[in-house]
Structure formats: C-alpha cells, structure tokens
N, C-alpha and C. Protein backbone atom coordinates (compact mmCIF):
# COMPACT_ATOMS: atom_id res chain seq x y z
N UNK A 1 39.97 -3.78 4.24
CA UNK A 1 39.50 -3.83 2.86
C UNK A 1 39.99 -5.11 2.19
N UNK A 2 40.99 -5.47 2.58
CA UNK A 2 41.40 -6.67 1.56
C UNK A 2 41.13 -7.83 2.32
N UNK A 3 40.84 -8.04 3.71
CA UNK A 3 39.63 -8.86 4.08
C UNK A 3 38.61 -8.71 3.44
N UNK A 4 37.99 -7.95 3.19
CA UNK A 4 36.66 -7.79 2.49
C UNK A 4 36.89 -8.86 0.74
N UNK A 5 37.78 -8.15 -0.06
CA UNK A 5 38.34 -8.37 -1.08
C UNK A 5 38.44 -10.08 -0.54
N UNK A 6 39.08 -10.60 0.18
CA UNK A 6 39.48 -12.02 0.46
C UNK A 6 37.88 -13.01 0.50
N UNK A 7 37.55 -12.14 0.98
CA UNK A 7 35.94 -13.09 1.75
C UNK A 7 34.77 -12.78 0.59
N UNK A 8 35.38 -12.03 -0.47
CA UNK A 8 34.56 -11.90 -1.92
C UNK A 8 34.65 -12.60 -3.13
N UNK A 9 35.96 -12.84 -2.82
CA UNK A 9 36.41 -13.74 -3.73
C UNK A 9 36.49 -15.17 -3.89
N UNK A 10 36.69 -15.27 -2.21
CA UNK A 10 36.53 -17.13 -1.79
C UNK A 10 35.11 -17.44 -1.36
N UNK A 11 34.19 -16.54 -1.52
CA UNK A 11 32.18 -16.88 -1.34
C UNK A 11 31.91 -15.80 -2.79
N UNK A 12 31.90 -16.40 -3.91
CA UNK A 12 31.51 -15.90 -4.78
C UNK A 12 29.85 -15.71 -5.13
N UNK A 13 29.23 -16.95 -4.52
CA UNK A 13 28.00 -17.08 -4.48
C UNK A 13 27.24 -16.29 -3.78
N UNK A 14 27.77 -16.64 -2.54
CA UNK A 14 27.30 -15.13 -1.25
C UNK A 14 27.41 -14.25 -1.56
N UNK A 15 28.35 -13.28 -1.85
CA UNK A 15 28.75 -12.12 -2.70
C UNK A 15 28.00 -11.71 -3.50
N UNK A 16 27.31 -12.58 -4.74
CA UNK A 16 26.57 -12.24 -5.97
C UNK A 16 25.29 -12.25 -5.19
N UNK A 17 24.44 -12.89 -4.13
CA UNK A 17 23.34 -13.04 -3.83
C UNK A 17 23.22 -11.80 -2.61
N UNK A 18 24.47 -11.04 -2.10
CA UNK A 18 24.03 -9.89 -1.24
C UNK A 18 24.40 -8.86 -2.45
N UNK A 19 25.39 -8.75 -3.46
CA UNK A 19 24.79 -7.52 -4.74
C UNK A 19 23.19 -7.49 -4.92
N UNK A 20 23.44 -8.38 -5.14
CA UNK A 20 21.54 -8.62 -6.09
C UNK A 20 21.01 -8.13 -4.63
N UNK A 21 20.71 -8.64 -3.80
CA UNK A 21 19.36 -7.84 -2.47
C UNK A 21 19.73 -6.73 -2.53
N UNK A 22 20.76 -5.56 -2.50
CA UNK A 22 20.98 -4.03 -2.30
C UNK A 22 20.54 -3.83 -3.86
N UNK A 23 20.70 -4.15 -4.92
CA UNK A 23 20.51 -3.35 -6.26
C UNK A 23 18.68 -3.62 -5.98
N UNK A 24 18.22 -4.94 -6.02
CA UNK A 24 16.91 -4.70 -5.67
C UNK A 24 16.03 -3.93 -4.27
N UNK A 25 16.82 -3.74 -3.41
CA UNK A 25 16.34 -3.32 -2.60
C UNK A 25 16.48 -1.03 -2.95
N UNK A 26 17.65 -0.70 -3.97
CA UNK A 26 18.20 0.22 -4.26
C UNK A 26 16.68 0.77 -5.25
N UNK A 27 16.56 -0.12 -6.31
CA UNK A 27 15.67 -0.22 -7.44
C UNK A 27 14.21 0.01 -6.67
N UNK A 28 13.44 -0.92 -5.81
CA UNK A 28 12.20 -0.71 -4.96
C UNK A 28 12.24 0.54 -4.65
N UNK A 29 13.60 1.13 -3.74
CA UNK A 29 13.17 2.32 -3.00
C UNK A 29 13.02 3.47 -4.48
N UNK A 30 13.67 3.41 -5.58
CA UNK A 30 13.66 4.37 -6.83
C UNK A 30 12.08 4.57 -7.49
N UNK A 31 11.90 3.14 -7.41
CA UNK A 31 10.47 2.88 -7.78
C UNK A 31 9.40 3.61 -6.80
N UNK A 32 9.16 3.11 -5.69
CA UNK A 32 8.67 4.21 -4.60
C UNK A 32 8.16 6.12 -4.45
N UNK A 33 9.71 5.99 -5.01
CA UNK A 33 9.65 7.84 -5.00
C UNK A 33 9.33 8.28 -5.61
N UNK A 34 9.51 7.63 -7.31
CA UNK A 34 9.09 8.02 -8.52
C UNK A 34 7.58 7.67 -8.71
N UNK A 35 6.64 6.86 -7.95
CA UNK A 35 5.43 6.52 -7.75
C UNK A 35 4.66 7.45 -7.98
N UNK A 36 3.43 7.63 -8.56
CA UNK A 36 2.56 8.53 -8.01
C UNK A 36 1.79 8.15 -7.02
N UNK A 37 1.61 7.00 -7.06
CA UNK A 37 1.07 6.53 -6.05
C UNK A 37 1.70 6.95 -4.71
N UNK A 38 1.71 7.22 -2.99
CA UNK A 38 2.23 7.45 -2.23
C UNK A 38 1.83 6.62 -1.15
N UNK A 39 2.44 6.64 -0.12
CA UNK A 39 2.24 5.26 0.65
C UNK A 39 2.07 6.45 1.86
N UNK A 40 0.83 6.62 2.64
CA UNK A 40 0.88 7.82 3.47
C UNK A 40 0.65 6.75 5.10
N UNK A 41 0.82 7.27 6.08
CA UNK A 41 0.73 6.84 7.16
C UNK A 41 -0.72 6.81 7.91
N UNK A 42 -0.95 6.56 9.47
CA UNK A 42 -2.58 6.78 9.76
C UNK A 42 -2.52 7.89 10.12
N UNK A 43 -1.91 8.76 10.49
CA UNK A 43 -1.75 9.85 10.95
C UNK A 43 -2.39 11.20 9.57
N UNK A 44 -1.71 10.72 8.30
CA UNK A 44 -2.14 11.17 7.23
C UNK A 44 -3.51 10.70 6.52
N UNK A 45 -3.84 9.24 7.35
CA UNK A 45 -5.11 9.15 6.08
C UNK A 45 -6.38 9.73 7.18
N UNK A 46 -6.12 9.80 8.67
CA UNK A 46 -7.22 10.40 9.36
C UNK A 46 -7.83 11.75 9.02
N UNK A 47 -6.15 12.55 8.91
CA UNK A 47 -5.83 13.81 8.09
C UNK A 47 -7.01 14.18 7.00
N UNK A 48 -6.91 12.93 6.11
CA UNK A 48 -7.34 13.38 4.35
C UNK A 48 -8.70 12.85 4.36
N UNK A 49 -9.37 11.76 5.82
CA UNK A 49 -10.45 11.75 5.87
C UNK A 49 -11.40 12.94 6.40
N UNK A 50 -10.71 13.24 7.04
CA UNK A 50 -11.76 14.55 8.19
C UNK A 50 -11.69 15.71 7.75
N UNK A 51 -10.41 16.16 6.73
CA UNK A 51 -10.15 17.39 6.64
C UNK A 51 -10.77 17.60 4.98
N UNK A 52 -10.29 16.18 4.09
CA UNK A 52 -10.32 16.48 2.65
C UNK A 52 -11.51 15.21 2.12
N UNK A 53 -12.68 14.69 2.96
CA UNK A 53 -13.58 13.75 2.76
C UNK A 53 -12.56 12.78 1.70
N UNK A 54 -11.65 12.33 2.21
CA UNK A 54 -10.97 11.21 1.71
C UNK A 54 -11.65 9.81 1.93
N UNK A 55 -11.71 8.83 1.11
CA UNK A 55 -12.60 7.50 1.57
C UNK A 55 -11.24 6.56 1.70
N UNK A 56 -11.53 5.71 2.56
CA UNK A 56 -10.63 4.67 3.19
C UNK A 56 -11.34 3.60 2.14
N UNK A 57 -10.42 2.73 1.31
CA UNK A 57 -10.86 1.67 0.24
C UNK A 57 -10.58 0.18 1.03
N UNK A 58 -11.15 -0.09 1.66
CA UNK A 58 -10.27 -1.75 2.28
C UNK A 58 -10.69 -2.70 1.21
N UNK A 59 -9.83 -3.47 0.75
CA UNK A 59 -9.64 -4.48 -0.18
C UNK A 59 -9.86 -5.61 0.13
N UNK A 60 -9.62 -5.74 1.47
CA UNK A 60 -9.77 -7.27 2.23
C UNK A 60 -11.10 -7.83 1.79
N UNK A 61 -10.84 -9.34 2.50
CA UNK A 61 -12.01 -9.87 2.36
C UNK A 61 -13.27 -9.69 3.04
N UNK A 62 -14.74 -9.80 2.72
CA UNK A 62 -15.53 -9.44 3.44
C UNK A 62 -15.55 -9.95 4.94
N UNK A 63 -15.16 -11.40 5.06
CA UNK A 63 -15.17 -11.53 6.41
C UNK A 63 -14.00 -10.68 7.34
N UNK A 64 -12.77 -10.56 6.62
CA UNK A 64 -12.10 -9.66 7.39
C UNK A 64 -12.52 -8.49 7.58
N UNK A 65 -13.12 -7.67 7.00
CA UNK A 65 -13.80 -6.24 6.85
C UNK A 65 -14.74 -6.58 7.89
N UNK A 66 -15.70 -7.36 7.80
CA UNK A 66 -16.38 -7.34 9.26
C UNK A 66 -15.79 -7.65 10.80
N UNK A 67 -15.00 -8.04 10.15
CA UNK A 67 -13.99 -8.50 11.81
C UNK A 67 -13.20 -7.02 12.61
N UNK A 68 -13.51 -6.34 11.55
CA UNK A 68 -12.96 -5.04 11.86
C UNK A 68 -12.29 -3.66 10.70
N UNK A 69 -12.63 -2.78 10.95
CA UNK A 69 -12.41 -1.72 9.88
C UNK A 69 -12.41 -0.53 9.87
N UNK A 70 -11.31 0.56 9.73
CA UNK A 70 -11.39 1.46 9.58
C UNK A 70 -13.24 2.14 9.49
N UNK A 71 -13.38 3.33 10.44
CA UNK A 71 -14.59 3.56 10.59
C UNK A 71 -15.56 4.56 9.13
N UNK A 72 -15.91 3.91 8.44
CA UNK A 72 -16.59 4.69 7.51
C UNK A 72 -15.56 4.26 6.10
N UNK A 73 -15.16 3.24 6.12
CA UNK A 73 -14.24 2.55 5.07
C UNK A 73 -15.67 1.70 4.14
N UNK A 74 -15.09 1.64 3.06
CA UNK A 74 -15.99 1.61 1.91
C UNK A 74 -15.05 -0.76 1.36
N UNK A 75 -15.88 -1.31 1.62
CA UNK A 75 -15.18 -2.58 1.54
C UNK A 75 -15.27 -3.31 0.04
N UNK A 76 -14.59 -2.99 -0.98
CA UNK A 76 -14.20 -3.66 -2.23
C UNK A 76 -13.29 -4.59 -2.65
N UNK A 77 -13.77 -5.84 -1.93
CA UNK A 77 -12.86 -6.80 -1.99
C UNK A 77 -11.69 -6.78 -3.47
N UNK A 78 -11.20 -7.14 -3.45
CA UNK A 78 -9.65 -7.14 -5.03
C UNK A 78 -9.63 -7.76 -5.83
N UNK A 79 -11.25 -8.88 -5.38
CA UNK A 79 -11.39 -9.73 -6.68
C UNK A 79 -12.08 -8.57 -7.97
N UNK A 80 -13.27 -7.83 -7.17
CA UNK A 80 -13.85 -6.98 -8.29
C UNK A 80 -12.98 -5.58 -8.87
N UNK A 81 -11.89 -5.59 -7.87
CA UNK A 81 -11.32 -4.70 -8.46
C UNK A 81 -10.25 -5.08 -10.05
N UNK A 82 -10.14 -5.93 -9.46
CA UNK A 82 -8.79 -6.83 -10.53
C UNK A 82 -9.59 -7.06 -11.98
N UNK A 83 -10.76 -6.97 -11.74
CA UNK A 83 -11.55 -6.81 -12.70
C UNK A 83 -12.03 -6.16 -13.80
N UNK A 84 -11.45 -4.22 -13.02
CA UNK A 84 -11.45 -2.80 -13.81
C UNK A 84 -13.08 -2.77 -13.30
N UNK A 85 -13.68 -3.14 -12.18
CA UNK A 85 -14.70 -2.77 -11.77
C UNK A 85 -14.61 -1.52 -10.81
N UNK A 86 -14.62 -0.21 -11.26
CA UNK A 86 -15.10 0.54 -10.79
C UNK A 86 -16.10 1.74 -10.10
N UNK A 87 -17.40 1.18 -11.41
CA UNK A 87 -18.23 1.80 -10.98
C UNK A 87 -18.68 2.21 -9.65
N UNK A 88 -18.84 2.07 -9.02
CA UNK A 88 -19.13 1.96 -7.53
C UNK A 88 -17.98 3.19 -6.98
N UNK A 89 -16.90 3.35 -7.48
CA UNK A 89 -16.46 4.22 -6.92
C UNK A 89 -16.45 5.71 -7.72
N UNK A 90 -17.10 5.54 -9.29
CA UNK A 90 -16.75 7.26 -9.24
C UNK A 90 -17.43 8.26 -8.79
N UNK A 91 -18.50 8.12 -8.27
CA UNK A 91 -18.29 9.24 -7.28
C UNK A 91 -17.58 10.03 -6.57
N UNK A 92 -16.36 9.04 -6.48
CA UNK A 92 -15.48 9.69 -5.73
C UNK A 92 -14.48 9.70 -6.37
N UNK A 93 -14.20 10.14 -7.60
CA UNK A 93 -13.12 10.15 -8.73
C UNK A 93 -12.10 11.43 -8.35
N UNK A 94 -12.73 12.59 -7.58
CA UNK A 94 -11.98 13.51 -7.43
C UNK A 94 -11.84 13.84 -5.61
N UNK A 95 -11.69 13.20 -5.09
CA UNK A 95 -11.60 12.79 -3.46
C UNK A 95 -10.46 12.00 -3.34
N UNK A 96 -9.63 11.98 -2.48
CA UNK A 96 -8.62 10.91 -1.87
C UNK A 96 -9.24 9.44 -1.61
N UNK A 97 -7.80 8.57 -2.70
CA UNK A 97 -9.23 7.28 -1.83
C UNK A 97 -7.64 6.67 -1.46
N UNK A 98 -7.81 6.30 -0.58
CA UNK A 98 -6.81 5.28 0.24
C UNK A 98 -6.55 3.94 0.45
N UNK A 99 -5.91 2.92 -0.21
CA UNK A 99 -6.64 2.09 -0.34
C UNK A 99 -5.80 1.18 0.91
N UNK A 100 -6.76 0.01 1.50
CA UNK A 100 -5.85 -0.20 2.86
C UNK A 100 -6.55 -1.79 2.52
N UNK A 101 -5.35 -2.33 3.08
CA UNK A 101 -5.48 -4.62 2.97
C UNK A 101 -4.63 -4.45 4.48
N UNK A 102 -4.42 -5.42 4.61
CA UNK A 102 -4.13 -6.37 5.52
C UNK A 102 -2.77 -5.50 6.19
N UNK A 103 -1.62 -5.96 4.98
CA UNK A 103 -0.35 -5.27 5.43
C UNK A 103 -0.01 -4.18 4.66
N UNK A 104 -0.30 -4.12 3.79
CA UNK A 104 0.07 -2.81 3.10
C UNK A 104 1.12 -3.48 1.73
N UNK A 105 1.22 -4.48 1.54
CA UNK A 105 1.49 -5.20 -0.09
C UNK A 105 0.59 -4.84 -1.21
N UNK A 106 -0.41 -5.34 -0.73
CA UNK A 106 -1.25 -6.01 -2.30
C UNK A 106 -1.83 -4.87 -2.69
N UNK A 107 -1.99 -3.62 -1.65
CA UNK A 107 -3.27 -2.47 -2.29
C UNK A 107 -1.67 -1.54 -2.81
N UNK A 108 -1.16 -1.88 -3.20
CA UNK A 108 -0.41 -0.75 -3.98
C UNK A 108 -0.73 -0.96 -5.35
N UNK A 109 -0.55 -2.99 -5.81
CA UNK A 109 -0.76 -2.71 -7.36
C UNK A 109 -2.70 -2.32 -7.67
N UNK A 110 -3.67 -2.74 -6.64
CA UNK A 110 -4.83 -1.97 -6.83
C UNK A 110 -4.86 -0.22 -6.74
N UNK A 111 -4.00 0.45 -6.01
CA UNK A 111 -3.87 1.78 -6.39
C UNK A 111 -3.46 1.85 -7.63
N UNK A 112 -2.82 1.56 -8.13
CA UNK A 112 -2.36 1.87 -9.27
C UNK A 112 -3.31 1.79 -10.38
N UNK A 113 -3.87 0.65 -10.38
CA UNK A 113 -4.78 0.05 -10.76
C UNK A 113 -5.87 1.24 -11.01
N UNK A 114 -6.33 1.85 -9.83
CA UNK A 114 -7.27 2.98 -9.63
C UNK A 114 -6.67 3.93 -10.37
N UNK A 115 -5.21 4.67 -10.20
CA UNK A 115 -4.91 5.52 -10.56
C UNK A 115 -4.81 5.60 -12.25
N UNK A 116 -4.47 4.29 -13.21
CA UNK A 116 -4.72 4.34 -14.73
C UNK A 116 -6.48 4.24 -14.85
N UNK A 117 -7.14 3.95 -13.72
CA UNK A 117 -8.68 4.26 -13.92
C UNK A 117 -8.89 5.71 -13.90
N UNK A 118 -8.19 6.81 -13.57
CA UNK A 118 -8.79 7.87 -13.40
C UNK A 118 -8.76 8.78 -12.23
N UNK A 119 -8.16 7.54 -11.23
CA UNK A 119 -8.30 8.18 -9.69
C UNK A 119 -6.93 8.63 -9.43
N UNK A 120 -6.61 10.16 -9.49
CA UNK A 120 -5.43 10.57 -9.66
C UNK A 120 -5.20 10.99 -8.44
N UNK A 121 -6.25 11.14 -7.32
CA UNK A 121 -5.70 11.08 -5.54
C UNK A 121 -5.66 9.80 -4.97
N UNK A 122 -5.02 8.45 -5.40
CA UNK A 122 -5.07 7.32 -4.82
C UNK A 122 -3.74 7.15 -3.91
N UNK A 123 -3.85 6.51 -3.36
CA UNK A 123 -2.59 6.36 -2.01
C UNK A 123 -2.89 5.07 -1.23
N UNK A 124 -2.13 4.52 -0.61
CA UNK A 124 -1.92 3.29 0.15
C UNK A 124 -1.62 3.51 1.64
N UNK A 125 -2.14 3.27 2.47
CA UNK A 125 -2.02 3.11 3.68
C UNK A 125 -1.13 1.99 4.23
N UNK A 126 0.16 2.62 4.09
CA UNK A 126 1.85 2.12 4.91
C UNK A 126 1.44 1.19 5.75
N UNK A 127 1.66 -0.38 5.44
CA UNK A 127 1.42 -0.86 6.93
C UNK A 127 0.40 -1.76 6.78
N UNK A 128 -0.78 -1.14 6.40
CA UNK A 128 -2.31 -1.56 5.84
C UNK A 128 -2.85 -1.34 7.38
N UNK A 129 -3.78 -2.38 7.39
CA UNK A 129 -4.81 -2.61 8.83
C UNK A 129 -4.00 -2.98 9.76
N UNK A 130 -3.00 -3.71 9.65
CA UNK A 130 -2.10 -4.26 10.53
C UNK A 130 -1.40 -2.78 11.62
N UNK A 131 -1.21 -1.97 10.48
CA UNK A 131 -0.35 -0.50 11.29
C UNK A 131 -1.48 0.38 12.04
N UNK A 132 -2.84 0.32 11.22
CA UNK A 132 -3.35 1.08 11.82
C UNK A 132 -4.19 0.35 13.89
N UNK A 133 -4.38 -0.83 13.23
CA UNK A 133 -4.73 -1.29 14.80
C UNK A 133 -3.35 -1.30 15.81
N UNK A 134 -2.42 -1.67 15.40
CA UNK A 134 -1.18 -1.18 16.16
C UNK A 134 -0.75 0.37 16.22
N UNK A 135 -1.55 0.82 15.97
CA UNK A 135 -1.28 2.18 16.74
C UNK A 135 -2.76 2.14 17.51
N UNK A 136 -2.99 1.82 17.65
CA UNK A 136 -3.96 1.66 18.66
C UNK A 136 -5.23 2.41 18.30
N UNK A 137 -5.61 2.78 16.95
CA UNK A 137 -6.82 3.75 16.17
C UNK A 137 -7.86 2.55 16.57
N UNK A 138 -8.86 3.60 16.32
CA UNK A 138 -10.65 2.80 16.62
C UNK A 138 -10.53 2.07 15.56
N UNK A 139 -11.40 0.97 15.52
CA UNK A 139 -11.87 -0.15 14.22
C UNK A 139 -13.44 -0.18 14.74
N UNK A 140 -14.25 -0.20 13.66
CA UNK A 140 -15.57 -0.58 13.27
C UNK A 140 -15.90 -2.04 13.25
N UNK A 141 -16.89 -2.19 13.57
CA UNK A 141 -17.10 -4.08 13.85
C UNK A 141 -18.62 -3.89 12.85
C-alpha cells in the first residue's frame, strides 16, 4: 500500500488521468443500466425478429447495406434520421425496432433518438454488423 501511496504521489499526472478513465468508465456503465434504451445481443434480436416481428433498423450507409445486411433489415441511413425523419417508420411504432451500424456506437444516440420519437421498443444491437457477421449469422447481399 504505501508503494502504491509512493508511486501516487511522485506521478501525479498519471494518477489523475487513471482516476478520471475508472470514474468515466464507472459513469458509462451507470448510464447504460439506467438506459431505456438496451443494447441486446444477435441471439436476442433473431429472438424479437421471428418471435415478436421485431424490424432490424441498419443505419449504415447505402453502399454498406448493400454490401451486406441483416436479412429483412429495413436501411435508414442517419443522415435522415438525424433529421426527426420518421415517417417511414411508424408503422412500426409498436414493434421492436433494433437499430444496428457498423459497430454498435453511433445507433445508440439514433435509438434514443427513436425512443423521444415515440418508439418505446427501441434497442441497439451490441457490437452492430461487425458482431453479428462474426458470429457467423447469414447477411443479405
């Protein structure tokens, strides 16, 4: 311990810059749980497609969406979403919509996004496209 204490006191800088990554990294995971939004896996969004006609939302860009895609995924790139363009989706206002990009970053603040629109089953696919082709799931061309 008073090694610890020694090597805190003589790297003050280091010290203050590994507090700060655990309080932010402490704060993310608080933020997370308290989400309504939920970050579900592929295992769960195959689940909420087949069982609960859940729609898969891919955000990506159109050329990525053609390069490959969740099968029966609905492709709304994030420019029109960022927009509060939703029409197009209420139909499905009371259905699971999932929304899935690349890695699984950017479609959380578009869930959210969905979810002050109205869409109170929105969720993010953990990972994005990246997790689901690494598990080795079908993609649509």
């Amino acid at each position: 311990m008073e090694q610890l204490i020694t090597f805190a006191s003589d790297n003050g800088m280091l010290s203050a810059v590994w507090v700060a990554l655990v309080v932010m990294i402490i704060v993310t995971t608080v933020k997370m749980k308290m989400s309504p939004i939920k970050q579900i896996s592929t295992q769960d969004l195959t689940f909420l497609m087949n069982k609960e006609e859940g729609i898969a939302l891919d955000i990506r860009k159109e050329k990525e969406f053609k390069a490959g895609h969740i099968l029966d995924a609905i492709n709304l790139p994030s420019e029109k979403i960022n927009k509060n363009d939703f029409t197009s989706l209420e139909k499905y206002k009371d259905k699971p919509i999932i929304v899935v990009c690349a890695a699984g970053m950017s479609a959380v603040q578009i869930a959210n996004d969905l979810y002050k629109g109205g869409f109170t089953r929105a969720s993010v696919l953990k990972g994005g496209m990246n997790s689901w082709t690494s598990a080795g799931l079908p993609v649509a061309k």
